[in-house]
Each structure stands twice: as C-alpha cells, then as structure tokens.
PDB file of N, CA and C in Angstrom:
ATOM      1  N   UNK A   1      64.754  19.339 -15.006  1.00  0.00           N
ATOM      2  CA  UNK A   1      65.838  18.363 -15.029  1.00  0.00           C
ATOM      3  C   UNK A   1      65.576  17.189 -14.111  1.00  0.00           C
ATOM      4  N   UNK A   2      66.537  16.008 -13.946  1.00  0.00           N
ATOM      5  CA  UNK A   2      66.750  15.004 -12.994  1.00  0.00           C
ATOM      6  C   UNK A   2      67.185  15.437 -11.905  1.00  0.00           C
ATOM      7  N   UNK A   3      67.665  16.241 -11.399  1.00  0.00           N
ATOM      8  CA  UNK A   3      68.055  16.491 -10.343  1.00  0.00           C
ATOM      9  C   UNK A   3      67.325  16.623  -9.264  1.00  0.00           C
ATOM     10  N   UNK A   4      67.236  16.338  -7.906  1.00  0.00           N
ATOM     11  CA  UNK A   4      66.400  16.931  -6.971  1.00  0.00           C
ATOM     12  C   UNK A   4      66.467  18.066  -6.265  1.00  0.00           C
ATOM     13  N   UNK A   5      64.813  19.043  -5.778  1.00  0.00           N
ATOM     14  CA  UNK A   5      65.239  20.130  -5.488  1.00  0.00           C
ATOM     15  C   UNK A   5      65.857  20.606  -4.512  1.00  0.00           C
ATOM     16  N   UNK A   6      66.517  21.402  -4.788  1.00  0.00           N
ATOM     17  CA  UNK A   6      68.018  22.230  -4.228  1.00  0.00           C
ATOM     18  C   UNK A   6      67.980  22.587  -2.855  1.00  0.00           C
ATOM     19  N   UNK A   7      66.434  22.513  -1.877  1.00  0.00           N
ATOM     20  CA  UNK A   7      66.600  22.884  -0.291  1.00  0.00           C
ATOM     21  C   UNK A   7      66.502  20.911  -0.227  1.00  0.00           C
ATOM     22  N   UNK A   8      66.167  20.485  -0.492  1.00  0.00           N
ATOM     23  CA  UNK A   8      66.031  19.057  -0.261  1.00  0.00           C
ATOM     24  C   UNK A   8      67.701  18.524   0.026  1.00  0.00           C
ATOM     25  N   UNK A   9      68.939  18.841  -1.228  1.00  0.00           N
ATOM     26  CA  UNK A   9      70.174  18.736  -0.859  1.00  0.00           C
ATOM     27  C   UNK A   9      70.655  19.279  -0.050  1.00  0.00           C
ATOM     28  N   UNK A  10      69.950  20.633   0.461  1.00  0.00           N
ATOM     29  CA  UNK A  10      70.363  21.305   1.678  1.00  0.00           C
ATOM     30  C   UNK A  10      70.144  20.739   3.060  1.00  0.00           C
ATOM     31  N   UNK A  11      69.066  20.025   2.911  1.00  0.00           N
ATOM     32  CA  UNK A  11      68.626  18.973   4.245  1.00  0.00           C
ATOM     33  C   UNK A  11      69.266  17.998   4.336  1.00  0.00           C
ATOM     34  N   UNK A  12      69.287  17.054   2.899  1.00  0.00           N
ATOM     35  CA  UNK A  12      70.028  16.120   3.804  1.00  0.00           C
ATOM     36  C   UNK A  12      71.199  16.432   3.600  1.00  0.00           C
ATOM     37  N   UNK A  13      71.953  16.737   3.214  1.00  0.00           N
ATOM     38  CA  UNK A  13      73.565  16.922   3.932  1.00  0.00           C
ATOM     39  C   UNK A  13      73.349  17.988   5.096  1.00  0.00           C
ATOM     40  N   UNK A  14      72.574  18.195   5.379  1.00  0.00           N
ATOM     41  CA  UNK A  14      72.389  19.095   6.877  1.00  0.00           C
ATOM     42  C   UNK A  14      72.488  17.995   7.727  1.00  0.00           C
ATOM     43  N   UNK A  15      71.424  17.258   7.441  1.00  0.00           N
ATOM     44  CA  UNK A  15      71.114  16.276   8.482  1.00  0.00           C
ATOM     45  C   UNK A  15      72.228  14.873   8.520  1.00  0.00           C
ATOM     46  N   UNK A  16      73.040  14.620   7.340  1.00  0.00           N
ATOM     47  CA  UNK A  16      73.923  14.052   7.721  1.00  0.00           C
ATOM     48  C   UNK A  16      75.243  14.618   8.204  1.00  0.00           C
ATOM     49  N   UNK A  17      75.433  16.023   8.574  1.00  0.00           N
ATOM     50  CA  UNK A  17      76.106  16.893   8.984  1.00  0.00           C
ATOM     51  C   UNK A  17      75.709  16.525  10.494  1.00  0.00           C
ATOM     52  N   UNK A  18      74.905  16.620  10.873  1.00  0.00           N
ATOM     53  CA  UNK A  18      73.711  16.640  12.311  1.00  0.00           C
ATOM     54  C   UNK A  18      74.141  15.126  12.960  1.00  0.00           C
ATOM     55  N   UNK A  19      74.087  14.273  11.996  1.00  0.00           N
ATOM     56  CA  UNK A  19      74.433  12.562  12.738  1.00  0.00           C
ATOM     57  C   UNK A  19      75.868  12.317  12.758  1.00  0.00           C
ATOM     58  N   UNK A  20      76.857  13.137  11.606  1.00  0.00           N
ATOM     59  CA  UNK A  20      78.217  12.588  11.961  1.00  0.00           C
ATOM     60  C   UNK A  20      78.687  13.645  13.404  1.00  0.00           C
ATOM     61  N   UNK A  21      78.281  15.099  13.565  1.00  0.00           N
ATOM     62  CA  UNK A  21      78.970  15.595  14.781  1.00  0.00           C
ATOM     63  C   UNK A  21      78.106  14.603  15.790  1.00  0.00           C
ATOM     64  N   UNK A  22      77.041  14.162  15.910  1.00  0.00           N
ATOM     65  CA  UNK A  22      76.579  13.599  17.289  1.00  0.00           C
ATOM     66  C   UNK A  22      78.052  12.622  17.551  1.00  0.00           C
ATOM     67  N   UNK A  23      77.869  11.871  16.341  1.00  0.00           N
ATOM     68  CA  UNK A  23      78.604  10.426  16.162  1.00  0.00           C
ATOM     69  C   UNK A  23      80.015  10.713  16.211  1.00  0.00           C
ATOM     70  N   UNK A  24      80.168  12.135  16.730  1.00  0.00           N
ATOM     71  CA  UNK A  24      81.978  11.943  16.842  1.00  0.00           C
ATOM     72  C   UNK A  24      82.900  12.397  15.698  1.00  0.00           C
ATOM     73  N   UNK A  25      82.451  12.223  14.365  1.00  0.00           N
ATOM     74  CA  UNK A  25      83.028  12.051  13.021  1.00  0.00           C
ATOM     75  C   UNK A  25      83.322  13.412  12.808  1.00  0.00           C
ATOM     76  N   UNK A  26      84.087  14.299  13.509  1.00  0.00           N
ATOM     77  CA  UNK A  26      84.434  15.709  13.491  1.00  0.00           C
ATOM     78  C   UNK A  26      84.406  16.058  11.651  1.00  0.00           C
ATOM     79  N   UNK A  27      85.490  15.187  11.260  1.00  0.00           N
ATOM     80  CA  UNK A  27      85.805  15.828   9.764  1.00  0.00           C
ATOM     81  C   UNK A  27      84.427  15.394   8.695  1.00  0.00           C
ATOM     82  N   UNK A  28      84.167  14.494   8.705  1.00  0.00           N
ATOM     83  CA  UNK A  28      82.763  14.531   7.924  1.00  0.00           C
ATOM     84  C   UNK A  28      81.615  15.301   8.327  1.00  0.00           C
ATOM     85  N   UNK A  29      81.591  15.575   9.629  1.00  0.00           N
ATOM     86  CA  UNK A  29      80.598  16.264   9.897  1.00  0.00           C
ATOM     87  C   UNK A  29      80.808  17.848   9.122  1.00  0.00           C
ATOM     88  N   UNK A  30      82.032  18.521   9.577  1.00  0.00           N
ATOM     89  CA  UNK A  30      82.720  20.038   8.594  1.00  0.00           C
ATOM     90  C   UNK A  30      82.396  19.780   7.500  1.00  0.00           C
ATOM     91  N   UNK A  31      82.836  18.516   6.646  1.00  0.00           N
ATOM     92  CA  UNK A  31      82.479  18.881   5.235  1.00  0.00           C
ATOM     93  C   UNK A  31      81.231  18.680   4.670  1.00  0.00           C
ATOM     94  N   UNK A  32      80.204  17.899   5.665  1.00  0.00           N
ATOM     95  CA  UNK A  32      78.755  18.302   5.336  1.00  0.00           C
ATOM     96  C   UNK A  32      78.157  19.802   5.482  1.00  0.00           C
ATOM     97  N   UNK A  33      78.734  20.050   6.539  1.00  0.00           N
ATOM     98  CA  UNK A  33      78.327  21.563   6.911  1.00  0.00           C
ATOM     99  C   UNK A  33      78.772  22.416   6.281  1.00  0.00           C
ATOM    100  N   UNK A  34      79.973  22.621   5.337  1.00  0.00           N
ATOM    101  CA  UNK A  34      80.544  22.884   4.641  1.00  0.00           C
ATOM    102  C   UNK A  34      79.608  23.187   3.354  1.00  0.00           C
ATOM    103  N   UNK A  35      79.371  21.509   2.962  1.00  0.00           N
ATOM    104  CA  UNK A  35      78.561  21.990   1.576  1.00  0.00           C
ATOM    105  C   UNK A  35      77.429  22.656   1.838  1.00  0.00           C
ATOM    106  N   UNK A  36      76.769  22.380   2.932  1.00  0.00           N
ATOM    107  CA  UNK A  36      75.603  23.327   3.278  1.00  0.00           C
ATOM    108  C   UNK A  36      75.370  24.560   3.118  1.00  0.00           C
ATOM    109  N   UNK A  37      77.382  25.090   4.106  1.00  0.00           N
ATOM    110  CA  UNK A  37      77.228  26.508   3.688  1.00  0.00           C
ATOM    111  C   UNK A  37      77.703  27.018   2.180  1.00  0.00           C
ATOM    112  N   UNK A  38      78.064  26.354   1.624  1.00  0.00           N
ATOM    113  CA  UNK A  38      78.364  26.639  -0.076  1.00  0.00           C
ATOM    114  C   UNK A  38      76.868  26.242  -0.715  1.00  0.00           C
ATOM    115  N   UNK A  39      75.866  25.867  -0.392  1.00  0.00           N
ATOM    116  CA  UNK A  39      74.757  25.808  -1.385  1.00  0.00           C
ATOM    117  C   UNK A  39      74.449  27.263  -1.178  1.00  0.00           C
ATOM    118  N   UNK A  40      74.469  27.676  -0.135  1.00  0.00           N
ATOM    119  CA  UNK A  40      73.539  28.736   0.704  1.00  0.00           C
ATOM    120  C   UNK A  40      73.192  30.076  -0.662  1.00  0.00           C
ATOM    121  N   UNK A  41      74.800  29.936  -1.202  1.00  0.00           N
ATOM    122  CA  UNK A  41      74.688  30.733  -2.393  1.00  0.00           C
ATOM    123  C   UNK A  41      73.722  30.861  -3.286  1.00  0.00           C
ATOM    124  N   UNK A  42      73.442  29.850  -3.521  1.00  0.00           N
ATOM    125  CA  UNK A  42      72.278  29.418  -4.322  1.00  0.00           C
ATOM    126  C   UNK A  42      70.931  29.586  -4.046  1.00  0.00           C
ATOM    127  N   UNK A  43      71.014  29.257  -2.644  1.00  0.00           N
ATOM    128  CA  UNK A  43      69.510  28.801  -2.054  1.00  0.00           C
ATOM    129  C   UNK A  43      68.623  29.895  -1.981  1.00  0.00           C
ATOM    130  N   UNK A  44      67.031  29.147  -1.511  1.00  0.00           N
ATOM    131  CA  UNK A  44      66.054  30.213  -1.297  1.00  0.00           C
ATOM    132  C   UNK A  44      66.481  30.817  -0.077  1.00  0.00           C
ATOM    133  N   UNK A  45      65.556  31.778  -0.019  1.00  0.00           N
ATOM    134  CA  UNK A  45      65.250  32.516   1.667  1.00  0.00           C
ATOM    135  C   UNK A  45      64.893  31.497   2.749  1.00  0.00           C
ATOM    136  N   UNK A  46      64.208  30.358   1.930  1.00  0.00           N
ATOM    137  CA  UNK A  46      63.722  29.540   2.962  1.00  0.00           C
ATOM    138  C   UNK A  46      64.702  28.740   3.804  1.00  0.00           C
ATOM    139  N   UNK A  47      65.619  28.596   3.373  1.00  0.00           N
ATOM    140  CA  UNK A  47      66.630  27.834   3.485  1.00  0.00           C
ATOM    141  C   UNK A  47      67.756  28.317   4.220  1.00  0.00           C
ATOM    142  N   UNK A  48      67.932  29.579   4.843  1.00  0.00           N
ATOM    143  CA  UNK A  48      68.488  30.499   5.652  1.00  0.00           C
ATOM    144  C   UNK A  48      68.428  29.846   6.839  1.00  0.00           C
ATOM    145  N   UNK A  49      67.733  29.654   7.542  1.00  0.00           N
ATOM    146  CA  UNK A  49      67.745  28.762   8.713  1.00  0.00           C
ATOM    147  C   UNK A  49      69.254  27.883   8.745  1.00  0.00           C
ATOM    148  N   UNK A  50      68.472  27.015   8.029  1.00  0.00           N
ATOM    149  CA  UNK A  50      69.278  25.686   7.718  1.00  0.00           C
ATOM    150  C   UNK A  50      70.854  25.945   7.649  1.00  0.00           C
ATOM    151  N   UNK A  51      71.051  27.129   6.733  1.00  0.00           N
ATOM    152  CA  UNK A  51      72.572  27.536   6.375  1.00  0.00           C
ATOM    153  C   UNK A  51      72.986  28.275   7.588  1.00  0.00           C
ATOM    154  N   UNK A  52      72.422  28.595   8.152  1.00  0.00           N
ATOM    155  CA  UNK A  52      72.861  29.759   9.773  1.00  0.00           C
ATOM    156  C   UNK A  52      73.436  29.015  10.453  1.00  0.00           C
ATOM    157  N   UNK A  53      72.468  27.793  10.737  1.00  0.00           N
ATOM    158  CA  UNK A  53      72.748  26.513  11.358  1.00  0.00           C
ATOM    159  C   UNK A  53      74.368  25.564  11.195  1.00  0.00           C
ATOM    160  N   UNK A  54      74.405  25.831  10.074  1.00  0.00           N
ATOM    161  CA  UNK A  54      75.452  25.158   9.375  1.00  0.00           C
ATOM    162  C   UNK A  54      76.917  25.631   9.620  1.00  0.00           C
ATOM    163  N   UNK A  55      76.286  27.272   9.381  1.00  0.00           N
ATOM    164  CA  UNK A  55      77.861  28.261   9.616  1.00  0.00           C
ATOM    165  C   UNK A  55      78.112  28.724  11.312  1.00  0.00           C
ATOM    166  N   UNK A  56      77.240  28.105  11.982  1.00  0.00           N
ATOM    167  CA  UNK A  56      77.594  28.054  13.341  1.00  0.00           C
ATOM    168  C   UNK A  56      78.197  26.818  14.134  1.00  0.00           C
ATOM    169  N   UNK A  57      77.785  25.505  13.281  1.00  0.00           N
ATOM    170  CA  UNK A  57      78.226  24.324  13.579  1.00  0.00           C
ATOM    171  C   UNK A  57      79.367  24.209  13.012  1.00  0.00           C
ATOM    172  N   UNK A  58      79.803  24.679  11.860  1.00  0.00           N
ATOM    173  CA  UNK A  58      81.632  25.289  11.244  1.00  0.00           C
ATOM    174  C   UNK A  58      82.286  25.939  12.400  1.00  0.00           C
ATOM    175  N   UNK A  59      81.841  27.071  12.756  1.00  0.00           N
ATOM    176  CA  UNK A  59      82.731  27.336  13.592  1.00  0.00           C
ATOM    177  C   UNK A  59      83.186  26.833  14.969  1.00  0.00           C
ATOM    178  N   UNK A  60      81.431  26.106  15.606  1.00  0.00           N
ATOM    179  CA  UNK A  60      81.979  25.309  16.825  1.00  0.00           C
ATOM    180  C   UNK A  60      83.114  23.870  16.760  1.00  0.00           C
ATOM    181  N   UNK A  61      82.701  23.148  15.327  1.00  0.00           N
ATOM    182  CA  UNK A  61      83.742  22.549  15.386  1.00  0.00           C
ATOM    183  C   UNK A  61      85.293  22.932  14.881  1.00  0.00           C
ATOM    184  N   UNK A  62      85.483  23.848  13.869  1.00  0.00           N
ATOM    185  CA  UNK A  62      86.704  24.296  13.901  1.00  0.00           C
ATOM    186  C   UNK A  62      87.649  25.195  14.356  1.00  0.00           C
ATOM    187  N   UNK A  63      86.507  26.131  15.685  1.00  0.00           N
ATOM    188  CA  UNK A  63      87.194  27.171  16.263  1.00  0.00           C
ATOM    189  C   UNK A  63      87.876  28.277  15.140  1.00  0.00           C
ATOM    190  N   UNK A  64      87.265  28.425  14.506  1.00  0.00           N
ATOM    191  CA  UNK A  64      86.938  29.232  13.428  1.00  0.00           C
ATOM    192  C   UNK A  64      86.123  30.616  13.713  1.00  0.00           C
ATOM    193  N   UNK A  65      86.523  32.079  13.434  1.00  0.00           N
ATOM    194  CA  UNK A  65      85.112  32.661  13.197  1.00  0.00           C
ATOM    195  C   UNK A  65      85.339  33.484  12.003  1.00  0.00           C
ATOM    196  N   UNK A  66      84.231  34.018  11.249  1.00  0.00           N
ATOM    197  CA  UNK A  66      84.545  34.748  10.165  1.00  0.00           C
ATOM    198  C   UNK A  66      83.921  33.992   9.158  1.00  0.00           C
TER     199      UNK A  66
END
C-alpha cells in the first residue's frame, strides 16, 4: 500500500510526543503518547521500547497508573 511503515508512525508521533512535553504542551503531548500506546497493538516486538516509553510518559503526565 501507500501508507508508511507502521514503527516509522510509531516514531514520529513518539518523537512529537517527546518535543510537546519538553515544550510544556501537556495535552498534545498525552495524545501523542496516547496514539503511541494504541499502535502498540499492532506493532512489532521491535517497537516495545518505544511503547513502554510512551505508557510511562502517560502516566507521569496524567498521574494515572494502570
């Protein structure tokens, strides 16, 4: 298909997850991290990192656990 591959969308909305918490942007930053952790479903093994990452930066910013 056209689409690009599926750890590649996992990066960059990781990484624009990564520049809005530096930058302050609490709620955009959650819902990057967010989709991160909803690809995870999908994703390879390789890509575990990345999503660990993601569901730990969820909970530091929303005081969240679970």
């Amino acid at each position: 298909g056209d689409r690009p591959p599926h750890g590649l969308q996992v990066v960059v909305a990781l990484e624009w997850a990564r520049l809005n918490e530096r930058l302050g942007n609490r709620d955009t930053a959650i819902d990057a991290y967010g989709l991160v952790a909803d690809m995870w479903q999908h994703a390879d093994d390789l890509l575990q990192s990345f999503v660990s990452e993601a569901r730990e930066a969820l909970q530091r910013l929303t005081g969240e656990s679970g």
